[in-house]
N, C-alpha and C. Protein backbone atom coordinates (compact mmCIF):
# COMPACT_ATOMS: atom_id res chain seq x y z
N UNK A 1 6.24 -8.91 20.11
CA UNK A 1 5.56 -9.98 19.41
C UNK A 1 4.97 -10.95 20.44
N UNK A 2 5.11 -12.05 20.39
CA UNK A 2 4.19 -13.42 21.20
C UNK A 2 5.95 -13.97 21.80
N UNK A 3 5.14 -14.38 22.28
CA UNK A 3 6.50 -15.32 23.65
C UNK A 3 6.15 -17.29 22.85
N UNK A 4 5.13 -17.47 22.51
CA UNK A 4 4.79 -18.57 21.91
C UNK A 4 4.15 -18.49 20.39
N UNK A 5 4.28 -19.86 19.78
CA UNK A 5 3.23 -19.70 18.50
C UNK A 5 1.80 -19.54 18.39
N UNK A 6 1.62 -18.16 18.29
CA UNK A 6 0.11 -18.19 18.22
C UNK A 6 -0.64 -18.33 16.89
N UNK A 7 -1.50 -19.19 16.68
CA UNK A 7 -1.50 -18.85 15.06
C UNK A 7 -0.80 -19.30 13.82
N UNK A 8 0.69 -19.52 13.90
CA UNK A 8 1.38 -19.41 12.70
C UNK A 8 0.93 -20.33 11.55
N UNK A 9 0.83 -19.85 10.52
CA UNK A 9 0.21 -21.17 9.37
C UNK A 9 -0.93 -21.07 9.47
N UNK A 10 -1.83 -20.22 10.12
CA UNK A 10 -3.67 -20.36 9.62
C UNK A 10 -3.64 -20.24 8.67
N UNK A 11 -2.94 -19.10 7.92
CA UNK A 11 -3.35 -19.33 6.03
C UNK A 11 -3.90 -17.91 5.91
N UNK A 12 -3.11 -17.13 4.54
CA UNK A 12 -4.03 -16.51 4.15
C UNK A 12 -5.64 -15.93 4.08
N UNK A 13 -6.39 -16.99 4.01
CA UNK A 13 -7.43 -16.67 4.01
C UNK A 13 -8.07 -16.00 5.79
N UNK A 14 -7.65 -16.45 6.35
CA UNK A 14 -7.66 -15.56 7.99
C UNK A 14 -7.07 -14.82 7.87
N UNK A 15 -6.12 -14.00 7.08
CA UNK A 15 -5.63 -12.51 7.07
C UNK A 15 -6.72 -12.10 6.24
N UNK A 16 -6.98 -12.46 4.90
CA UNK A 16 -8.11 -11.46 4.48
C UNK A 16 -9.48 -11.40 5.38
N UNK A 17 -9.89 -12.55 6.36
CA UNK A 17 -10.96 -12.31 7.26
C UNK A 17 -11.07 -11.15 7.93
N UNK A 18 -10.07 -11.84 8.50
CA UNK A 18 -8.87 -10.30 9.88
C UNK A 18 -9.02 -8.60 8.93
N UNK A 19 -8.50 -8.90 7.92
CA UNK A 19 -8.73 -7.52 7.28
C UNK A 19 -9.90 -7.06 6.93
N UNK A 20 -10.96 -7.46 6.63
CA UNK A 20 -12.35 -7.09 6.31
C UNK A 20 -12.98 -7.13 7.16
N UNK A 21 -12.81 -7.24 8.63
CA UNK A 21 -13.26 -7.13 9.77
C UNK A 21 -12.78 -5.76 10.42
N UNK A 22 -11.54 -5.07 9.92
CA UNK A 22 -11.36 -3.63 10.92
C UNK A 22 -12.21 -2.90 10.42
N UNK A 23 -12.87 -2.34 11.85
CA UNK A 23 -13.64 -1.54 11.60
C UNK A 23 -13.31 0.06 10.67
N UNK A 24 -12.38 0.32 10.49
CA UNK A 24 -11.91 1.50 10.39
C UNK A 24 -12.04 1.15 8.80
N UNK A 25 -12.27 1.85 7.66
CA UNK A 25 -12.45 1.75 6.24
C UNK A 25 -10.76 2.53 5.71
N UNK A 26 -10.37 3.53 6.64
CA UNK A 26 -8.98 3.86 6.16
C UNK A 26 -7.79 3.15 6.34
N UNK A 27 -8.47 2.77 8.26
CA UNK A 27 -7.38 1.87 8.45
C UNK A 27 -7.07 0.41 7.44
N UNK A 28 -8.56 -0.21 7.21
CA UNK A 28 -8.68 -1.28 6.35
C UNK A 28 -8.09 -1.42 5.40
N UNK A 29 -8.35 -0.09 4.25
CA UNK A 29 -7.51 0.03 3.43
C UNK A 29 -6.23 0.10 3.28
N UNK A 30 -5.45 0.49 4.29
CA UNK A 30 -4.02 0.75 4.85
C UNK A 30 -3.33 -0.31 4.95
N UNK A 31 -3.82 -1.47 5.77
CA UNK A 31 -3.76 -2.92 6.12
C UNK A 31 -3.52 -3.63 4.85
N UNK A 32 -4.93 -3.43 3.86
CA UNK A 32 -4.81 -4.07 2.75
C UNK A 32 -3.21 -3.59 2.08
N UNK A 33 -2.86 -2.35 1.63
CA UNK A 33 -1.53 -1.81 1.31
C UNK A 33 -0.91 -2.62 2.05
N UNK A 34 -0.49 -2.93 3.30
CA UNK A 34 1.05 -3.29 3.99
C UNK A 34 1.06 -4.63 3.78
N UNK A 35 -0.15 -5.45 3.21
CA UNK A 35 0.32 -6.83 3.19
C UNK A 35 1.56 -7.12 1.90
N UNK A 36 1.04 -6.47 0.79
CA UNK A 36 1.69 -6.80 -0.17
C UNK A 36 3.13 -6.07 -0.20
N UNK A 37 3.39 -5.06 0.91
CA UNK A 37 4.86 -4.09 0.81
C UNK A 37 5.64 -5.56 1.73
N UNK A 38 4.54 -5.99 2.88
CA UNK A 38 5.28 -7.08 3.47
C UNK A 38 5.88 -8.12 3.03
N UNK A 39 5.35 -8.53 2.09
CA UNK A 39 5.54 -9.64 1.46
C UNK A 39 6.72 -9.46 -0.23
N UNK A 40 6.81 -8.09 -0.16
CA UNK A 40 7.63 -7.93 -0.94
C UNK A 40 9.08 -8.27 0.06
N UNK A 41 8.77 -7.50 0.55
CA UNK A 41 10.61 -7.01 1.95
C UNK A 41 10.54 -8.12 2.18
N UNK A 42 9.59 -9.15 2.74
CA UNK A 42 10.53 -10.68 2.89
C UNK A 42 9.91 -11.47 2.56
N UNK A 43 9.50 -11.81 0.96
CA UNK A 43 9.51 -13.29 0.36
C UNK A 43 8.60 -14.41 1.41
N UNK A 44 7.64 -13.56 2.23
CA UNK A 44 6.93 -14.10 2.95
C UNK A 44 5.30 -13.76 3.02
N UNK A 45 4.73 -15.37 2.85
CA UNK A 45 3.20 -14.80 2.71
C UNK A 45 3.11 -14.71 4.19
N UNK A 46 1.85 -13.58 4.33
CA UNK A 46 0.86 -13.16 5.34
C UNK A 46 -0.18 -14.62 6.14
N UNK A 47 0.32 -14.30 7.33
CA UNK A 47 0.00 -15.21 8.51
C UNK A 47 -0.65 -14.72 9.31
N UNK A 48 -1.98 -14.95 10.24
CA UNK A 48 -2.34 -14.45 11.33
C UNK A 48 -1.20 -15.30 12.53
N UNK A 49 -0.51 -14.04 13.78
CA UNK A 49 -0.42 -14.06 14.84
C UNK A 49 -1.19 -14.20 16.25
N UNK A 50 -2.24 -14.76 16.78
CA UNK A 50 -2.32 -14.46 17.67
C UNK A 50 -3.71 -13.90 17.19
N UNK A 51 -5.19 -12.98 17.46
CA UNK A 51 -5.86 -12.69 17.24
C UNK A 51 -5.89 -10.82 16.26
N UNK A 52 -4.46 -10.48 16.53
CA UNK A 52 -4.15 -9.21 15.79
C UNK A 52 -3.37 -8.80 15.11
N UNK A 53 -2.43 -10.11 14.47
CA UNK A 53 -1.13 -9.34 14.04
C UNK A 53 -1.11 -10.19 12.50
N UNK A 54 -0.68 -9.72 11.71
CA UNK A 54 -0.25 -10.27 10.61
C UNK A 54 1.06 -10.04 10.23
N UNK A 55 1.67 -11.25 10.11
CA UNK A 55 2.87 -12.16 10.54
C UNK A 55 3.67 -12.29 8.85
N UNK A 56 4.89 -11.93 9.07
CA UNK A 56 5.62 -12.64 7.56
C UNK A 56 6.98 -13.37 8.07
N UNK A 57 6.81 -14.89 7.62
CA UNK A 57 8.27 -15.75 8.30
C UNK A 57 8.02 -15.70 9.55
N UNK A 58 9.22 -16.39 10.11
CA UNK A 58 9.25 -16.40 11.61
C UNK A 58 10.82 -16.58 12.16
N UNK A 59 10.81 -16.39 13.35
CA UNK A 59 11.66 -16.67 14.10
C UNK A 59 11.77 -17.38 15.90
N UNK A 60 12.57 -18.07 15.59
CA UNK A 60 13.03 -18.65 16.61
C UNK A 60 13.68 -17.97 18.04
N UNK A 61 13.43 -17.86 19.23
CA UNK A 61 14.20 -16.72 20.22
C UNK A 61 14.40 -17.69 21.22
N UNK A 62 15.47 -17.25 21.81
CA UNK A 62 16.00 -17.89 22.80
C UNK A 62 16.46 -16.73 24.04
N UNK A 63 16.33 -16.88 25.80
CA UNK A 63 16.75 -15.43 25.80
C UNK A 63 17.48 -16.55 27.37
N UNK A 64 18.77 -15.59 27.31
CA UNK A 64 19.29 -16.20 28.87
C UNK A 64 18.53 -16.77 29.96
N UNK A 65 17.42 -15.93 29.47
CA UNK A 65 17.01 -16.92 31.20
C UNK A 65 16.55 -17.95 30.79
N UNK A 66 16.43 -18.89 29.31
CA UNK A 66 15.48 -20.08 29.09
C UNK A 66 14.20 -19.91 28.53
N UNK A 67 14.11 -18.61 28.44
CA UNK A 67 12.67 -18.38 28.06
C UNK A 67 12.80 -18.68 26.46
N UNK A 68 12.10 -19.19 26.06
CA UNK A 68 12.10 -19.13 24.47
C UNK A 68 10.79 -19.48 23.18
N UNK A 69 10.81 -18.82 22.27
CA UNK A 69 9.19 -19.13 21.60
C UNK A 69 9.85 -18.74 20.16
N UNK A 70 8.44 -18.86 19.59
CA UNK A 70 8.18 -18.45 17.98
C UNK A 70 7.78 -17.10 17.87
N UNK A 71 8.11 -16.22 16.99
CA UNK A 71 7.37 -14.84 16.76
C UNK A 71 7.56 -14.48 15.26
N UNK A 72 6.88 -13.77 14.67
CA UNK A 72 6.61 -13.46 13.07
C UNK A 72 8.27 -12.74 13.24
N UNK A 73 8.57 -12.85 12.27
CA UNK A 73 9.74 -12.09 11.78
C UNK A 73 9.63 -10.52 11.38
N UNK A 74 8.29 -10.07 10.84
CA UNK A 74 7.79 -9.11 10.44
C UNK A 74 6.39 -9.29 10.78
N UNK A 75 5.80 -8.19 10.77
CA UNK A 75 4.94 -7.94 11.11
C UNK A 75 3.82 -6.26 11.19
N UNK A 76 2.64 -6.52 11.21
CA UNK A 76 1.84 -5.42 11.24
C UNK A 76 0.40 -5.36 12.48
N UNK A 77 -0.37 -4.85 12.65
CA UNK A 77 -1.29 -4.68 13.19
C UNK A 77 -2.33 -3.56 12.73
N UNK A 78 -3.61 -3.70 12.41
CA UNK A 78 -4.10 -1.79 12.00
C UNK A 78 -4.75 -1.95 13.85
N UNK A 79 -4.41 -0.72 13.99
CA UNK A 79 -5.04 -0.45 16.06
C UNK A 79 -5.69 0.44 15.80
N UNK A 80 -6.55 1.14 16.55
CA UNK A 80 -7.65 1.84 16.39
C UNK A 80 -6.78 3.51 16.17
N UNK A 81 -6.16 3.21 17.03
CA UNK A 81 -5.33 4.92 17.45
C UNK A 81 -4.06 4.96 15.98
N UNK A 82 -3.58 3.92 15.55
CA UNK A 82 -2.49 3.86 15.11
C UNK A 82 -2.18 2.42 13.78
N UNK A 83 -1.75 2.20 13.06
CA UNK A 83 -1.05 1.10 12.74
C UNK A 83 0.13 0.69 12.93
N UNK A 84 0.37 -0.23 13.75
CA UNK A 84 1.89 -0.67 14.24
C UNK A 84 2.35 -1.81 13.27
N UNK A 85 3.46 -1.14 13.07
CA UNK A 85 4.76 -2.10 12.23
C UNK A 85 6.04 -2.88 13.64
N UNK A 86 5.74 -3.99 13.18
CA UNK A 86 6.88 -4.60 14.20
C UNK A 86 8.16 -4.79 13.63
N UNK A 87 9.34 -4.40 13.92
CA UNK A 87 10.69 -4.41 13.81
C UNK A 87 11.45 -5.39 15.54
N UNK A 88 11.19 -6.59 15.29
CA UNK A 88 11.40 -6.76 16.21
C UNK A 88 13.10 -6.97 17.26
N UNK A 89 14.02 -6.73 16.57
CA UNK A 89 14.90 -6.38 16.83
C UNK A 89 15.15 -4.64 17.24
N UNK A 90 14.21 -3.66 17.04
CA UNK A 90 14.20 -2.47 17.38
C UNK A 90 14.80 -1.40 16.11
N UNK A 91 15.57 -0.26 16.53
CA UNK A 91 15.43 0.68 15.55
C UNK A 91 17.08 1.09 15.55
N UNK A 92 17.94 0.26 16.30
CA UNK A 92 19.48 0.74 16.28
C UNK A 92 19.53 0.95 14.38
N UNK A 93 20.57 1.51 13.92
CA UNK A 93 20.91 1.71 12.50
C UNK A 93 19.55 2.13 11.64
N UNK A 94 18.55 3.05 12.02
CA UNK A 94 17.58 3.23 11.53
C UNK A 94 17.42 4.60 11.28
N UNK A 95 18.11 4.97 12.31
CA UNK A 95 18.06 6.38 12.52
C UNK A 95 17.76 7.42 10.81
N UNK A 96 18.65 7.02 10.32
CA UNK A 96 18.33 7.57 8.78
C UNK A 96 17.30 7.75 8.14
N UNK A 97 16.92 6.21 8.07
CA UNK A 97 15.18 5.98 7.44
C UNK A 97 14.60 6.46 8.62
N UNK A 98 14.32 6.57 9.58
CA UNK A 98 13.12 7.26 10.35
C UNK A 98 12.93 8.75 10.58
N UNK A 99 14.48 9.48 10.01
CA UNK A 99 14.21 10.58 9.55
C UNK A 99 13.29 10.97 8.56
N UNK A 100 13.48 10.04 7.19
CA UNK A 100 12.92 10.29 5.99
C UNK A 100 11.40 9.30 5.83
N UNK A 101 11.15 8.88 7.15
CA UNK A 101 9.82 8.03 6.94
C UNK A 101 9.06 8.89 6.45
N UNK A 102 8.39 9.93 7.69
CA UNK A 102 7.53 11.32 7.62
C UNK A 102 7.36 10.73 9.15
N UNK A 103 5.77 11.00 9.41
CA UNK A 103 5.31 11.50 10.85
C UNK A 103 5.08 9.64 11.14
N UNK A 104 5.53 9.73 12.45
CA UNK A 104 5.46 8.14 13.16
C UNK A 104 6.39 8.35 14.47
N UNK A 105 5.75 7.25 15.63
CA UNK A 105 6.52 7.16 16.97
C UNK A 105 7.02 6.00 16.99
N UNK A 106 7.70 5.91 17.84
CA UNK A 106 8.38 3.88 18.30
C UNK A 106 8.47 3.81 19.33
N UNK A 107 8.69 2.41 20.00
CA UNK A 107 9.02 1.87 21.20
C UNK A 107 9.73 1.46 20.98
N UNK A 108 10.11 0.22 21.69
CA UNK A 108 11.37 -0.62 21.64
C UNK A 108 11.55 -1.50 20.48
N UNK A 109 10.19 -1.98 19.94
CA UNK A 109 9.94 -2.62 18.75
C UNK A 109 9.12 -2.14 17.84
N UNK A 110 8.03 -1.53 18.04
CA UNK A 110 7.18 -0.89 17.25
C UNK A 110 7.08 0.39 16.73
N UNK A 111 6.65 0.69 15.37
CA UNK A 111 6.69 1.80 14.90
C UNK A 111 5.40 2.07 14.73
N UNK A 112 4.95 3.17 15.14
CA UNK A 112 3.40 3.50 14.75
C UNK A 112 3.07 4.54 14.28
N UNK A 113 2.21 4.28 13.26
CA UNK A 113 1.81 5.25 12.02
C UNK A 113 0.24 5.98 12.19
N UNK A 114 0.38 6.74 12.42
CA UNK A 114 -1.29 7.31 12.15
C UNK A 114 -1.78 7.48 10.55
N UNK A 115 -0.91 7.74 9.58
CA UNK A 115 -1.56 8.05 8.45
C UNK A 115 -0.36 7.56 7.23
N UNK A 116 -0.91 6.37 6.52
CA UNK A 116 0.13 6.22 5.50
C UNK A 116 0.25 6.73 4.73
N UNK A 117 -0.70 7.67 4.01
CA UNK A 117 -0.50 8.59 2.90
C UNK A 117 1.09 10.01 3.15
N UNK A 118 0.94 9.32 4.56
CA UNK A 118 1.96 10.75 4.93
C UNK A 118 3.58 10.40 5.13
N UNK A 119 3.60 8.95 4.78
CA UNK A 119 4.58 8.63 4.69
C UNK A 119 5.63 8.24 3.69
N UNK A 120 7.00 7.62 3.64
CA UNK A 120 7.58 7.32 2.27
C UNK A 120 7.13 6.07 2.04
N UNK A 121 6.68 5.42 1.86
CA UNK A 121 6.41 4.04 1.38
C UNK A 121 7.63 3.16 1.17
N UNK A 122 8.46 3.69 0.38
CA UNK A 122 9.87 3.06 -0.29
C UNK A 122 10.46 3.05 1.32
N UNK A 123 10.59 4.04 1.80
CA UNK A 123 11.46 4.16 2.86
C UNK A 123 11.07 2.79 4.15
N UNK A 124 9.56 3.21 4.06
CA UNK A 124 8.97 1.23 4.90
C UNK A 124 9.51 0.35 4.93
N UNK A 125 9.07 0.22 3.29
CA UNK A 125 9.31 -1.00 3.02
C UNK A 125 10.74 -1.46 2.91
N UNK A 126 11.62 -0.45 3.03
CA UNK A 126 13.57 -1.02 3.05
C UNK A 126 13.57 -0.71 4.04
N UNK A 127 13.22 -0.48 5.57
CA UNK A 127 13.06 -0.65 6.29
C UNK A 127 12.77 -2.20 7.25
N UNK A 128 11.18 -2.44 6.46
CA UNK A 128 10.65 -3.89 6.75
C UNK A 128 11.87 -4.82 6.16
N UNK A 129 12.71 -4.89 5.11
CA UNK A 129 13.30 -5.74 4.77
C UNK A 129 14.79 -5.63 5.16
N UNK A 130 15.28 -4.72 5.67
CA UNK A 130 16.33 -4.76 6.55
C UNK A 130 15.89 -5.61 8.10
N UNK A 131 14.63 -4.51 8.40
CA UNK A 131 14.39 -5.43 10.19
C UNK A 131 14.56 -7.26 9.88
N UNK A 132 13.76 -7.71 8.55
CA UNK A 132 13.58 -8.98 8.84
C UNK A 132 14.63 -9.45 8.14
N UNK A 133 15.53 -9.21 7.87
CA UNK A 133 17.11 -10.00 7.36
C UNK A 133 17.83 -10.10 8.48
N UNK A 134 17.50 -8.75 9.14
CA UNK A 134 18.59 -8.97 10.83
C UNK A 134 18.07 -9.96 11.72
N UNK A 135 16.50 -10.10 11.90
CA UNK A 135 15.92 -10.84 12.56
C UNK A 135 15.81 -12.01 12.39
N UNK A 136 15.81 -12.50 10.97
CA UNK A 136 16.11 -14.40 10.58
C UNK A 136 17.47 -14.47 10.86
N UNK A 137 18.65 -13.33 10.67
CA UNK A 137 19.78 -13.97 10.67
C UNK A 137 19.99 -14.04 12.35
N UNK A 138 19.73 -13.28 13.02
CA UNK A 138 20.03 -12.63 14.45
C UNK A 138 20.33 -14.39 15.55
N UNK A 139 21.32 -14.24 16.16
CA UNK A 139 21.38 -15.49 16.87
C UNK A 139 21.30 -15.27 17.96
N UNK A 140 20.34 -15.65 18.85
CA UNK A 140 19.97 -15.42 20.02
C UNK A 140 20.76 -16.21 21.35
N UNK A 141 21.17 -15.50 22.65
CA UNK A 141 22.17 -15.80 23.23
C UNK A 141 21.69 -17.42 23.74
């Protein structure tokens, strides 16, 4: 995610900008889908992050060395190659649902989707709403 607040609170209406601006018409459409699965899993309207991310809630981080910022609690991106879902606590206890997602890769935080039709939807979205219950509750050292 962001190390600082980028963005948080522009408002709705800069996510639908942001969305009618990807170039991609599948990806667009895709985007349009994840706002409302987002906002189901956490009781949070859609925020622009930063110039690419659309943001639900937030959180507070703190990390040993002093470093500390704001970052969406949840989150999405449509990328040209991929659409990334942010889990920003990562994928420990996931293992299950990412069996039964369908086809998708991860990093340390991100999950990326080439095609949502190919995925479980249900399985996402209790996904998205597990990551962001751990992540509002999560207390940082």
């Amino acid at each position: 995610m962001a190390d600082t607040v980028h963005g948080a609170g522009e408002g709705v209406g800069d996510v639908d900008a942001f969305l009618a601006a990807v170039p991609d018409a599948r990806r667009r459409a895709e985007a349009r889908l994840l706002v409302p699965l987002h906002e189901r899993a956490t009781g949070q309207p859609a925020r622009m992050w930063g110039g690419g991310i659309v943001g639900f809630g937030r959180y507070h981080y703190r990390y040993a060395s002093g470093r500390e910022g704001d970052a969406a609690a949840a989150g999405f991106s449509p990328r040209r190659a991929s659409t990334t879902v942010y889990l920003p606590l990562g994928f420990d206890g996931f293992e299950d649902d990412l069996a039964r997602l369908g086809p998708h890769t991860t990093s340390a935080s991100c999950l990326y989707l080439k095609r949502l039709d190919t995925v479980d939807l249900d399985v996402l979205e209790a996904m998205v709403r597990r990551s962001y219950e751990r992540t509002v509750a999560h207390v940082w050292p």
